[in-house]
N, C-alpha and C. Protein backbone atom coordinates (compact mmCIF):
# COMPACT_ATOMS: atom_id res chain seq x y z
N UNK A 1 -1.78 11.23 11.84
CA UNK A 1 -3.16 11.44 11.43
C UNK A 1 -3.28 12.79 10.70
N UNK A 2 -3.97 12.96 9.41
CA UNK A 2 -4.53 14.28 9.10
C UNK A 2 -5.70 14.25 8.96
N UNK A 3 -6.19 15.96 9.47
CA UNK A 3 -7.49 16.30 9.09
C UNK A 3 -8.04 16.02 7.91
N UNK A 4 -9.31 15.54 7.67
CA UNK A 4 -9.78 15.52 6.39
C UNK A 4 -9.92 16.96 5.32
N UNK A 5 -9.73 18.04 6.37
CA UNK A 5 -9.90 19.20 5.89
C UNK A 5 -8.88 19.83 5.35
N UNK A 6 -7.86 19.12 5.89
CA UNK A 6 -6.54 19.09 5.05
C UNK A 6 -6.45 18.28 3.69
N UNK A 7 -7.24 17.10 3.49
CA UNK A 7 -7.09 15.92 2.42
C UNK A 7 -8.11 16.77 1.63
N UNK A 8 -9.06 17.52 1.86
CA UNK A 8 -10.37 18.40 0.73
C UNK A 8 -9.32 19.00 0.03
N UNK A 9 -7.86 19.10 0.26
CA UNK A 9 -7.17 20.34 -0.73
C UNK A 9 -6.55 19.51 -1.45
N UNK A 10 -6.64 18.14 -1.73
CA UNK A 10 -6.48 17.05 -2.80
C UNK A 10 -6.65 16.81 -3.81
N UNK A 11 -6.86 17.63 -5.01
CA UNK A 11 -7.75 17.36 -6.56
C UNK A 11 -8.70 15.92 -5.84
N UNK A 12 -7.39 14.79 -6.12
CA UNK A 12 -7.62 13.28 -6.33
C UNK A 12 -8.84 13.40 -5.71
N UNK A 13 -8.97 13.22 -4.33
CA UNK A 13 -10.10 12.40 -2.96
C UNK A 13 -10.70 14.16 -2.78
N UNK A 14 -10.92 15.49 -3.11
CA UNK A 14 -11.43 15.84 -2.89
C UNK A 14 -12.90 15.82 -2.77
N UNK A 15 -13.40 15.04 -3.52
CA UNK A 15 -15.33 15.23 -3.48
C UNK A 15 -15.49 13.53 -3.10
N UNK A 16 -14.88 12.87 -2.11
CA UNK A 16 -14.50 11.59 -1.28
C UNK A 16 -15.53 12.03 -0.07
N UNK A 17 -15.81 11.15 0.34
CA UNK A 17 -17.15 10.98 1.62
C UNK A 17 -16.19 11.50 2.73
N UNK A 18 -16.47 11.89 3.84
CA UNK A 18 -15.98 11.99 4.59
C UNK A 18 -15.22 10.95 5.42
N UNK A 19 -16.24 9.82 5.71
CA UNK A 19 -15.63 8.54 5.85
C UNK A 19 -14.55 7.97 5.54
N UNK A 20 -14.69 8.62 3.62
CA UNK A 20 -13.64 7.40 3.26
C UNK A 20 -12.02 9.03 3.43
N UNK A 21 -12.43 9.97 3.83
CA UNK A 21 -11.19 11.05 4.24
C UNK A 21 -10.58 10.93 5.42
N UNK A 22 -11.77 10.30 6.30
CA UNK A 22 -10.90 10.09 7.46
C UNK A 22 -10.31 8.92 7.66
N UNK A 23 -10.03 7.56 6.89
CA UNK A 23 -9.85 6.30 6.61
C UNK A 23 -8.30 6.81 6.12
N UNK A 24 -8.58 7.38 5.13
CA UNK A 24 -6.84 7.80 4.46
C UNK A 24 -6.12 8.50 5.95
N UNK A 25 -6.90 9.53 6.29
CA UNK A 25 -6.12 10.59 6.92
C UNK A 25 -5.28 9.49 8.07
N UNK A 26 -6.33 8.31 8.59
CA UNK A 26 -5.66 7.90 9.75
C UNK A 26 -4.37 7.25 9.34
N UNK A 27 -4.22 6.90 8.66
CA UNK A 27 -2.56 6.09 7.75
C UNK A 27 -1.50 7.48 7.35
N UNK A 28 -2.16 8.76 7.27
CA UNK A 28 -1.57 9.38 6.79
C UNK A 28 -0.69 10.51 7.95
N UNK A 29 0.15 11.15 7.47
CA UNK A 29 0.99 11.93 8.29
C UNK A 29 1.57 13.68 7.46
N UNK A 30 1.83 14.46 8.29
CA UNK A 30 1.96 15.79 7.57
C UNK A 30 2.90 15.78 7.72
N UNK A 31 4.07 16.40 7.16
CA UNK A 31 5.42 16.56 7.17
C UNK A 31 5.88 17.71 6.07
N UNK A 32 7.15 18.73 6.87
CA UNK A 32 7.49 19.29 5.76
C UNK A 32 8.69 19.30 5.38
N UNK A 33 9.24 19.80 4.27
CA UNK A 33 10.08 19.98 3.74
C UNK A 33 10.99 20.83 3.30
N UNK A 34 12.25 20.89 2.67
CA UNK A 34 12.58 22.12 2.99
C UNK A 34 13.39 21.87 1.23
N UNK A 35 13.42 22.93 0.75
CA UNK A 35 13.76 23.49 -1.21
C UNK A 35 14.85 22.68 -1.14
N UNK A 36 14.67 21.78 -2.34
CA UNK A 36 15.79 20.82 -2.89
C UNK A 36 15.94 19.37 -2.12
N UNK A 37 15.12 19.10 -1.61
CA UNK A 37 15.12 18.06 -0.56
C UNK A 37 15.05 16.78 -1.63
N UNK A 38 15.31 15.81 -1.30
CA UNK A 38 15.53 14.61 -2.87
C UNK A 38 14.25 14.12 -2.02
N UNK A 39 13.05 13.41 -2.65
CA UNK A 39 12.05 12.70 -1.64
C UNK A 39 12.21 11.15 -2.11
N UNK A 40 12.74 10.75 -3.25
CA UNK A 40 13.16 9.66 -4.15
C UNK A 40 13.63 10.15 -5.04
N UNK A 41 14.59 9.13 -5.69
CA UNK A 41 15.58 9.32 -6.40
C UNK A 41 15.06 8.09 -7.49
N UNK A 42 15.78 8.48 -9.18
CA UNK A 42 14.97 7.59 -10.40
C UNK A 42 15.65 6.17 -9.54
N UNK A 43 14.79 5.36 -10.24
CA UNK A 43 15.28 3.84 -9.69
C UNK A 43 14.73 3.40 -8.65
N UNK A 44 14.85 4.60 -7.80
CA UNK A 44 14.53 3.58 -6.23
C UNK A 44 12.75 2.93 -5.81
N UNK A 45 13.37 1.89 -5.02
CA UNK A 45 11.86 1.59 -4.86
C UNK A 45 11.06 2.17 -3.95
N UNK A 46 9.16 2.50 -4.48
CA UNK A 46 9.01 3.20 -3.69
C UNK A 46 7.86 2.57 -2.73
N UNK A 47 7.64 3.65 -1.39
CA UNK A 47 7.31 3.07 -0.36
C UNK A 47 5.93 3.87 0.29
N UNK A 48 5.99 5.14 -0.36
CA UNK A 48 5.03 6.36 0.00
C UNK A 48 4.64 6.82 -1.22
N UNK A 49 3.35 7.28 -0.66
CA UNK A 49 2.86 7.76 -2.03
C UNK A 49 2.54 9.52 -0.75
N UNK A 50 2.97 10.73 -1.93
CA UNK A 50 2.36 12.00 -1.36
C UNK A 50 1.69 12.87 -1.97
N UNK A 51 0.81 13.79 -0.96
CA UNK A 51 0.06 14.83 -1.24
C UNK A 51 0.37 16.18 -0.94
N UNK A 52 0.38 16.69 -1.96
CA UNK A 52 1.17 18.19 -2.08
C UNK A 52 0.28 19.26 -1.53
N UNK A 53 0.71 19.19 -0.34
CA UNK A 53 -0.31 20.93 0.25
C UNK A 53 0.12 22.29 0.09
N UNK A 54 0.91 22.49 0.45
CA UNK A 54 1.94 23.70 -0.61
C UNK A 54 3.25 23.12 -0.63
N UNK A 55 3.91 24.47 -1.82
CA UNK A 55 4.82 24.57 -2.10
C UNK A 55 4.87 23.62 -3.60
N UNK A 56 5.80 23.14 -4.54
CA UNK A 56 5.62 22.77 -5.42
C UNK A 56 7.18 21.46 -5.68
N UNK A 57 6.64 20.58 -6.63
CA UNK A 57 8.29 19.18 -6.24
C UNK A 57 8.05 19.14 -8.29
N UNK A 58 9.04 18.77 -8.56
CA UNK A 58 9.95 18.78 -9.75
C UNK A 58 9.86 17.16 -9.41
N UNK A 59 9.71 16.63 -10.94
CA UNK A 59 9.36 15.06 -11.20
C UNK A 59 10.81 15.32 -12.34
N UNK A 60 12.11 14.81 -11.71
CA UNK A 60 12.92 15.00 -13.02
C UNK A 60 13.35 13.48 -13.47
N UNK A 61 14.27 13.20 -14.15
CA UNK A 61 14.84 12.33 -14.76
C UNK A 61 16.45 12.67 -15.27
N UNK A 62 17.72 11.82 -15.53
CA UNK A 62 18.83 12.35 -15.58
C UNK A 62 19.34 11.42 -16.41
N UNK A 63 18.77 11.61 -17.73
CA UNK A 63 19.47 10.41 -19.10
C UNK A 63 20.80 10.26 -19.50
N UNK A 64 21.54 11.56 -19.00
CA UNK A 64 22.91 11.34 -19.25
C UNK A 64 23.67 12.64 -18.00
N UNK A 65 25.07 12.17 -17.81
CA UNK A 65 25.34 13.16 -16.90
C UNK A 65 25.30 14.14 -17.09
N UNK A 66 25.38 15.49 -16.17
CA UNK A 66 24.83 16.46 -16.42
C UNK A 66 23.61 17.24 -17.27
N UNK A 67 22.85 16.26 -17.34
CA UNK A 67 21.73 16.79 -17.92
C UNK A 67 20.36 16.39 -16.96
N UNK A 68 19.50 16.95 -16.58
CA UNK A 68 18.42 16.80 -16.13
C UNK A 68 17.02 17.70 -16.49
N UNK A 69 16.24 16.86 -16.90
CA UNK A 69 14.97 17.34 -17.68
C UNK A 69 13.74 17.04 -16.56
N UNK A 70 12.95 18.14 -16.20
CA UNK A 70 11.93 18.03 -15.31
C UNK A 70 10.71 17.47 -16.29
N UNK A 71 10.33 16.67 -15.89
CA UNK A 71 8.93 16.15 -16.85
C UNK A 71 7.78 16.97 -16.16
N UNK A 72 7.65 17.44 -15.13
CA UNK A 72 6.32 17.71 -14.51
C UNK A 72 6.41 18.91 -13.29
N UNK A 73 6.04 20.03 -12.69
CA UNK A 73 6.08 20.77 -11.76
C UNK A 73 4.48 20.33 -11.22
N UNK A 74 4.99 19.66 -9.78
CA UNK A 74 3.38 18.96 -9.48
C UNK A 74 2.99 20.40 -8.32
N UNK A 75 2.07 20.87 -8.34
CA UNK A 75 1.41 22.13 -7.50
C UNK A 75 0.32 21.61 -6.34
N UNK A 76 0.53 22.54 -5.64
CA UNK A 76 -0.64 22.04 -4.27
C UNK A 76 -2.30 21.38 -5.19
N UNK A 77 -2.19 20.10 -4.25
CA UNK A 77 -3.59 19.62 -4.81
C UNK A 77 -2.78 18.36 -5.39
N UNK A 78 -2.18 18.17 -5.78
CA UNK A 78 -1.33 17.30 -6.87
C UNK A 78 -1.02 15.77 -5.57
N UNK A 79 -0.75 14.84 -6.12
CA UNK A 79 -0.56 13.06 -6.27
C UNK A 79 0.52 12.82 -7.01
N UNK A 80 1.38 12.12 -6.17
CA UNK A 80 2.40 11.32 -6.72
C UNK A 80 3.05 10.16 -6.04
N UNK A 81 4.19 9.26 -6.22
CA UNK A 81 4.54 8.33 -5.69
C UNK A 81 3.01 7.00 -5.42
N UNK A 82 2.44 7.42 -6.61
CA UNK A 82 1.52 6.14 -6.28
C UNK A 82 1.74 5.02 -6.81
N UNK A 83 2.68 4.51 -7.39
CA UNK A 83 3.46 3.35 -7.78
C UNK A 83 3.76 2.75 -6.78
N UNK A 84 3.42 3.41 -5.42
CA UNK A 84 4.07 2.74 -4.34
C UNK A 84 3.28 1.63 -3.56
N UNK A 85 1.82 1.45 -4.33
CA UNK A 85 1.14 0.60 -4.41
C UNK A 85 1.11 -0.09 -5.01
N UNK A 86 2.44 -0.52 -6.09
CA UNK A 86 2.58 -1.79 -6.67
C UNK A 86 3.92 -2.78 -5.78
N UNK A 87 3.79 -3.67 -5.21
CA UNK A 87 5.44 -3.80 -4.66
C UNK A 87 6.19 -3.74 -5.63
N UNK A 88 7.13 -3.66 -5.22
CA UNK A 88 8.40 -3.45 -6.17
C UNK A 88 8.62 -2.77 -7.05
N UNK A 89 7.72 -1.55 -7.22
CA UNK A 89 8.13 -0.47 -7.92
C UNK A 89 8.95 0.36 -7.79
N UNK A 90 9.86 0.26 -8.99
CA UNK A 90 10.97 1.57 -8.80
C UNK A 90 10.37 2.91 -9.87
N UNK A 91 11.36 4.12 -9.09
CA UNK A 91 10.48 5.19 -9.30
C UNK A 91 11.12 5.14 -11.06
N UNK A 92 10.43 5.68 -12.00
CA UNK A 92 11.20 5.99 -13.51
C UNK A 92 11.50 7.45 -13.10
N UNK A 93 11.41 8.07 -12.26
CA UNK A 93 11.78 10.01 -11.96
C UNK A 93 12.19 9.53 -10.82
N UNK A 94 13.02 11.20 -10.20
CA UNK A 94 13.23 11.86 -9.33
C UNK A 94 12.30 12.37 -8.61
N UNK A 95 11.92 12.79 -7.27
CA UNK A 95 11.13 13.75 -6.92
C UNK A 95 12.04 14.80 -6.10
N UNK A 96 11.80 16.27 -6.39
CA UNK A 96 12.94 16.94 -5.85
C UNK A 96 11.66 18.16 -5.31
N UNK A 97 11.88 18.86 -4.20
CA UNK A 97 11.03 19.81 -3.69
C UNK A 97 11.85 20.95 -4.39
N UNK A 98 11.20 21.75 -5.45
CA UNK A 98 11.31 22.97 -5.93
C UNK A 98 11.15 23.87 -4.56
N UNK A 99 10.56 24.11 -4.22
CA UNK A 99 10.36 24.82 -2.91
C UNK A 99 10.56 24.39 -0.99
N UNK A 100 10.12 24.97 -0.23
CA UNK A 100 9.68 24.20 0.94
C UNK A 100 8.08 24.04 0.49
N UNK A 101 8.01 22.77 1.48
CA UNK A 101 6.63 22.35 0.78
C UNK A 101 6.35 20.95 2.27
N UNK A 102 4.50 21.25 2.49
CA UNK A 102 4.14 20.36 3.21
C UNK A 102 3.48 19.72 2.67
N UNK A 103 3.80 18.12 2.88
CA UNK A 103 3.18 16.80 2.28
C UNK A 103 2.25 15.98 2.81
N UNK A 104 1.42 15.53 2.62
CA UNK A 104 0.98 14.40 3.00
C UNK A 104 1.89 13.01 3.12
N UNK A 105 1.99 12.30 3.60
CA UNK A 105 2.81 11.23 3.41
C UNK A 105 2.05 10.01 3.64
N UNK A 106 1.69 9.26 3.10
CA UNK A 106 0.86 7.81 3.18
C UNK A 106 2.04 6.96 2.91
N UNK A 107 2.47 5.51 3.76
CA UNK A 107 2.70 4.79 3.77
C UNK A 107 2.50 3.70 2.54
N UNK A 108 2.82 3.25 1.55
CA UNK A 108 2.07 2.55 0.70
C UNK A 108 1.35 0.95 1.24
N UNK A 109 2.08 0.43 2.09
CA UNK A 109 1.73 -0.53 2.67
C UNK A 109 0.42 -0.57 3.52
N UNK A 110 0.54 0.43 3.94
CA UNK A 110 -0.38 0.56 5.21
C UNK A 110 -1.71 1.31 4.05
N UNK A 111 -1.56 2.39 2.91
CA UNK A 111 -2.95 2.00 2.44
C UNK A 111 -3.32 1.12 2.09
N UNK A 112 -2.38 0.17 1.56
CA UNK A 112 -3.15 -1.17 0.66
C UNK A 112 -3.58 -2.18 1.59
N UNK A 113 -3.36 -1.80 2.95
CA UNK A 113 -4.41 -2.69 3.76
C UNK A 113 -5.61 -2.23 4.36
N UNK A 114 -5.27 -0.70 4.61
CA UNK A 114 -6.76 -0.41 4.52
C UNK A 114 -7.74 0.10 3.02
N UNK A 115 -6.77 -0.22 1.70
CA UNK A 115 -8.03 -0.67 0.96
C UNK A 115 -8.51 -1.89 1.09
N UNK A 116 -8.06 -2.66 1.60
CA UNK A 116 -8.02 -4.42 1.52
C UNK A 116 -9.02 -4.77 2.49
N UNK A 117 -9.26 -3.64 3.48
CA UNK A 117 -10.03 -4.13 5.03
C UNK A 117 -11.31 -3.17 4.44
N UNK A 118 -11.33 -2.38 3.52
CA UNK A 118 -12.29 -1.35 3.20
C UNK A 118 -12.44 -1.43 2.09
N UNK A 119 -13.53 -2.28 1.31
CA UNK A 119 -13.22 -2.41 0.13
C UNK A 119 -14.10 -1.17 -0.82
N UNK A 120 -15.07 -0.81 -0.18
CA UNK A 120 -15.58 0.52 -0.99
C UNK A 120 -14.86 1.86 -1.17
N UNK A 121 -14.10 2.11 0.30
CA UNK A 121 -13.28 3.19 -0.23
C UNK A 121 -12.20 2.59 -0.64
N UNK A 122 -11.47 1.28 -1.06
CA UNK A 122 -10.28 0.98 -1.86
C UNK A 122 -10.99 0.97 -3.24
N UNK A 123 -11.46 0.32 -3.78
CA UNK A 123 -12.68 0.74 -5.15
C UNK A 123 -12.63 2.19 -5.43
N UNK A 124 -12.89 3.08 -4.98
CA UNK A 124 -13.16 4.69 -5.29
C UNK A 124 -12.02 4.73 -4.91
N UNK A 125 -10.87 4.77 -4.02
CA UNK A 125 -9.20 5.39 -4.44
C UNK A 125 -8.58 4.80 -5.67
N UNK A 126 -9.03 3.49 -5.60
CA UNK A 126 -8.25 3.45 -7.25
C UNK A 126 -9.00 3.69 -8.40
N UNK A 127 -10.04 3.72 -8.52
CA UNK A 127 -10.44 4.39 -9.55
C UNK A 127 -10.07 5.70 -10.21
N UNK A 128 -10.26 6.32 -9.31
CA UNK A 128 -9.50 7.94 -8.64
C UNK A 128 -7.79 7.41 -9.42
N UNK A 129 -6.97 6.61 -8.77
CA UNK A 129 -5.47 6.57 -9.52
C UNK A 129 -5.78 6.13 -10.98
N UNK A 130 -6.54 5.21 -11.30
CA UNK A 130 -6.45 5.12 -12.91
C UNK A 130 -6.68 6.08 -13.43
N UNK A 131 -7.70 6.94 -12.94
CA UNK A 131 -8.12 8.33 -14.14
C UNK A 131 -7.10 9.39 -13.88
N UNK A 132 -6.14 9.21 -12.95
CA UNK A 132 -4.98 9.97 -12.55
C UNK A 132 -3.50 9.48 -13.78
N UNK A 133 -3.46 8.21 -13.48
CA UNK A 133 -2.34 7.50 -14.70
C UNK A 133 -2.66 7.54 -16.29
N UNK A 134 -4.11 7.58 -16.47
CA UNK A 134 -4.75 7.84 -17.55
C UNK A 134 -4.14 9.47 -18.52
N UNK A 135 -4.44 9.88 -17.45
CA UNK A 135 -4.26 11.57 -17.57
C UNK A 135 -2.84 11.91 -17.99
N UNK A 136 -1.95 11.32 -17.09
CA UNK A 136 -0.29 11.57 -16.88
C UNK A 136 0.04 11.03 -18.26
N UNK A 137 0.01 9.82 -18.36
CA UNK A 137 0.02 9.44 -19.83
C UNK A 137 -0.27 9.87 -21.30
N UNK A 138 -1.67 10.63 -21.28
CA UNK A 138 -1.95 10.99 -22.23
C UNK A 138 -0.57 12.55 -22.00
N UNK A 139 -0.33 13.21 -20.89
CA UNK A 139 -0.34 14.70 -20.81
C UNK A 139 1.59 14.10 -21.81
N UNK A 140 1.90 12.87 -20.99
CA UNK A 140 3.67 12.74 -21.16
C UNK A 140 3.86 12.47 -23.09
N UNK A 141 2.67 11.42 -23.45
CA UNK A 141 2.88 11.39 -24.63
C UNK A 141 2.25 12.18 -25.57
N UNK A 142 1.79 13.36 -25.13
CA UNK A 142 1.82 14.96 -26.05
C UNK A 142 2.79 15.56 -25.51
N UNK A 143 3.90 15.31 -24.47
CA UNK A 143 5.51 16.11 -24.40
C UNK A 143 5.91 15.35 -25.66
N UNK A 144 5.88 14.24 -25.42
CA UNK A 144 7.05 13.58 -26.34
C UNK A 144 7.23 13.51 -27.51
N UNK A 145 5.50 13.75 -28.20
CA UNK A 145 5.28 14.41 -29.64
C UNK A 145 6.03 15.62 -30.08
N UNK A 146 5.70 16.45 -28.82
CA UNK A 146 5.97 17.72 -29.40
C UNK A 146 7.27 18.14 -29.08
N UNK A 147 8.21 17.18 -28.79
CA UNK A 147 9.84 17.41 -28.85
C UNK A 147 9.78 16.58 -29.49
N UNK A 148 9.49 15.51 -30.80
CA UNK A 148 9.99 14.88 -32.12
C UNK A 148 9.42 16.06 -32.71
N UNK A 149 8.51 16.37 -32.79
CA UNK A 149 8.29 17.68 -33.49
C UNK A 149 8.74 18.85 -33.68
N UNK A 150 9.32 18.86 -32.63
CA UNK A 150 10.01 20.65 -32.61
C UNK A 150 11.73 20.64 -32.76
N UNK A 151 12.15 18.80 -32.84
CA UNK A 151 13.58 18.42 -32.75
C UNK A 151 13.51 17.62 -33.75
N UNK A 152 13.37 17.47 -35.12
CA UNK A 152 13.36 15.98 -35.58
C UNK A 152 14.53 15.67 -35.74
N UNK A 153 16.19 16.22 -35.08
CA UNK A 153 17.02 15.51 -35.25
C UNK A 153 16.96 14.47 -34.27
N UNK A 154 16.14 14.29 -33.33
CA UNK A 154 16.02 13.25 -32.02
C UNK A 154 14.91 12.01 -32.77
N UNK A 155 14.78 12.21 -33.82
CA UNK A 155 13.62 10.95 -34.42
C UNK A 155 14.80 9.75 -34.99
N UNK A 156 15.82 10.32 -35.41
CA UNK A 156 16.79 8.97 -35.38
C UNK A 156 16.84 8.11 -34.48
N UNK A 157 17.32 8.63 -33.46
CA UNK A 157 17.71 7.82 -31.92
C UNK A 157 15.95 6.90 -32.18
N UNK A 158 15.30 6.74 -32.11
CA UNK A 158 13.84 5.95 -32.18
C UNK A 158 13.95 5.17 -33.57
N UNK A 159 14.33 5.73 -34.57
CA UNK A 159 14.52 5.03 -36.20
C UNK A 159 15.35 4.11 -35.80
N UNK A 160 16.70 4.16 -35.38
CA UNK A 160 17.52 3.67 -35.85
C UNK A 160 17.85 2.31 -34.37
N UNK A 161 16.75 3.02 -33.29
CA UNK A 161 16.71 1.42 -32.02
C UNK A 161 15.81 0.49 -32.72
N UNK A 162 15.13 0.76 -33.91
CA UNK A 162 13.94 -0.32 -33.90
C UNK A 162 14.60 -1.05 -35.21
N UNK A 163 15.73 -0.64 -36.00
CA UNK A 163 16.25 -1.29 -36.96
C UNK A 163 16.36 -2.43 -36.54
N UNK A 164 15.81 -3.61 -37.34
CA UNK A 164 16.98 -5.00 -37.65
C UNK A 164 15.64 -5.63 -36.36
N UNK A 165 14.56 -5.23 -35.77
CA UNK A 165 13.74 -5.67 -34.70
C UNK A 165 12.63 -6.66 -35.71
N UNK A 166 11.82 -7.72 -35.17
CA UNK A 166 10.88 -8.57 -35.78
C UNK A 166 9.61 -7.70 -34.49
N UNK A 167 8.42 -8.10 -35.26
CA UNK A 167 7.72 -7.80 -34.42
C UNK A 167 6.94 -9.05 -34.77
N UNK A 168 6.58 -9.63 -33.57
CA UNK A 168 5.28 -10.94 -33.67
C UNK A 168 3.96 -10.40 -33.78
């Protein structure tokens, strides 16, 4: 169980009824962590979705060996692993704890039944995740501009996959 007064330090569900804080909190669990801890790895499927109370986790990715590119430093207040409300989602990142850091930990299963048994606060949490995926999206495809932009030897690799393609 967590306090709701712990879940107010949430961006996402911060200005959330109290009701619907203590609904999450009861599915939810505190746990910490300790610097470099893997919480998922790219690929795997995920099962939890967490909330970052301190400390800070590295969203990386590893396109070729020895190379690893952090897409994101998520900071207290911050949401992630919410894919874990789709079944069978595998993660496209890493999550790695840059620091020690205490989490929220929600079950993904166990929220999607109490959005399912609660349908007003499942309505307002996902709303809350679309304007969250909305966001991530817009923030990833102004990275990705601005490394064709600042690299245009990397605009081949994109030219030269779409050669010889039909589009319907």
């Amino acid at each position: 169980m967590v306090d709701k007064h712990e879940l107010r330090r949430i961006t996402l569900i911060q200005d959330m009824s109290d009701a619907h804080l203590e609904l999450l909190g009861s599915v939810g669990k505190l746990k910490i962590f300790s610097d470099d801890t893997v919480l998922f790895s790219e690929g795997q499927e995920l099962d939890q979705c967490y909330m970052v109370l301190t400390g800070s986790i590295f969203l990386e990715v590893q396109p070729v060996p020895d190379v690893i590119i952090t897409l994101e430093r998520l900071e207290p207040g911050a949401c992630f692993g919410l894919s874990s409300l789709v079944g069978g989602s595998r993660s496209q990142s890493s999550a790695v704890c840059a620091e020690s850091c205490e989490l929220v930990c929600l079950p993904g299963q166990k929220l999607l039944e109490l959005m399912e048994s609660h349908h007003d606060f499942g309505f307002s949490f996902l709303s809350r995740i679309v304007h969250t995926f909305r966001n991530r999206m817009e923030h990833r495809t102004q990275l990705f501009l601005r490394a064709l932009q600042n690299h245009p030897e990397l605009q081949h690799l994109f030219i030269s996959g779409s050669e010889g393609q039909t589009h319907s």
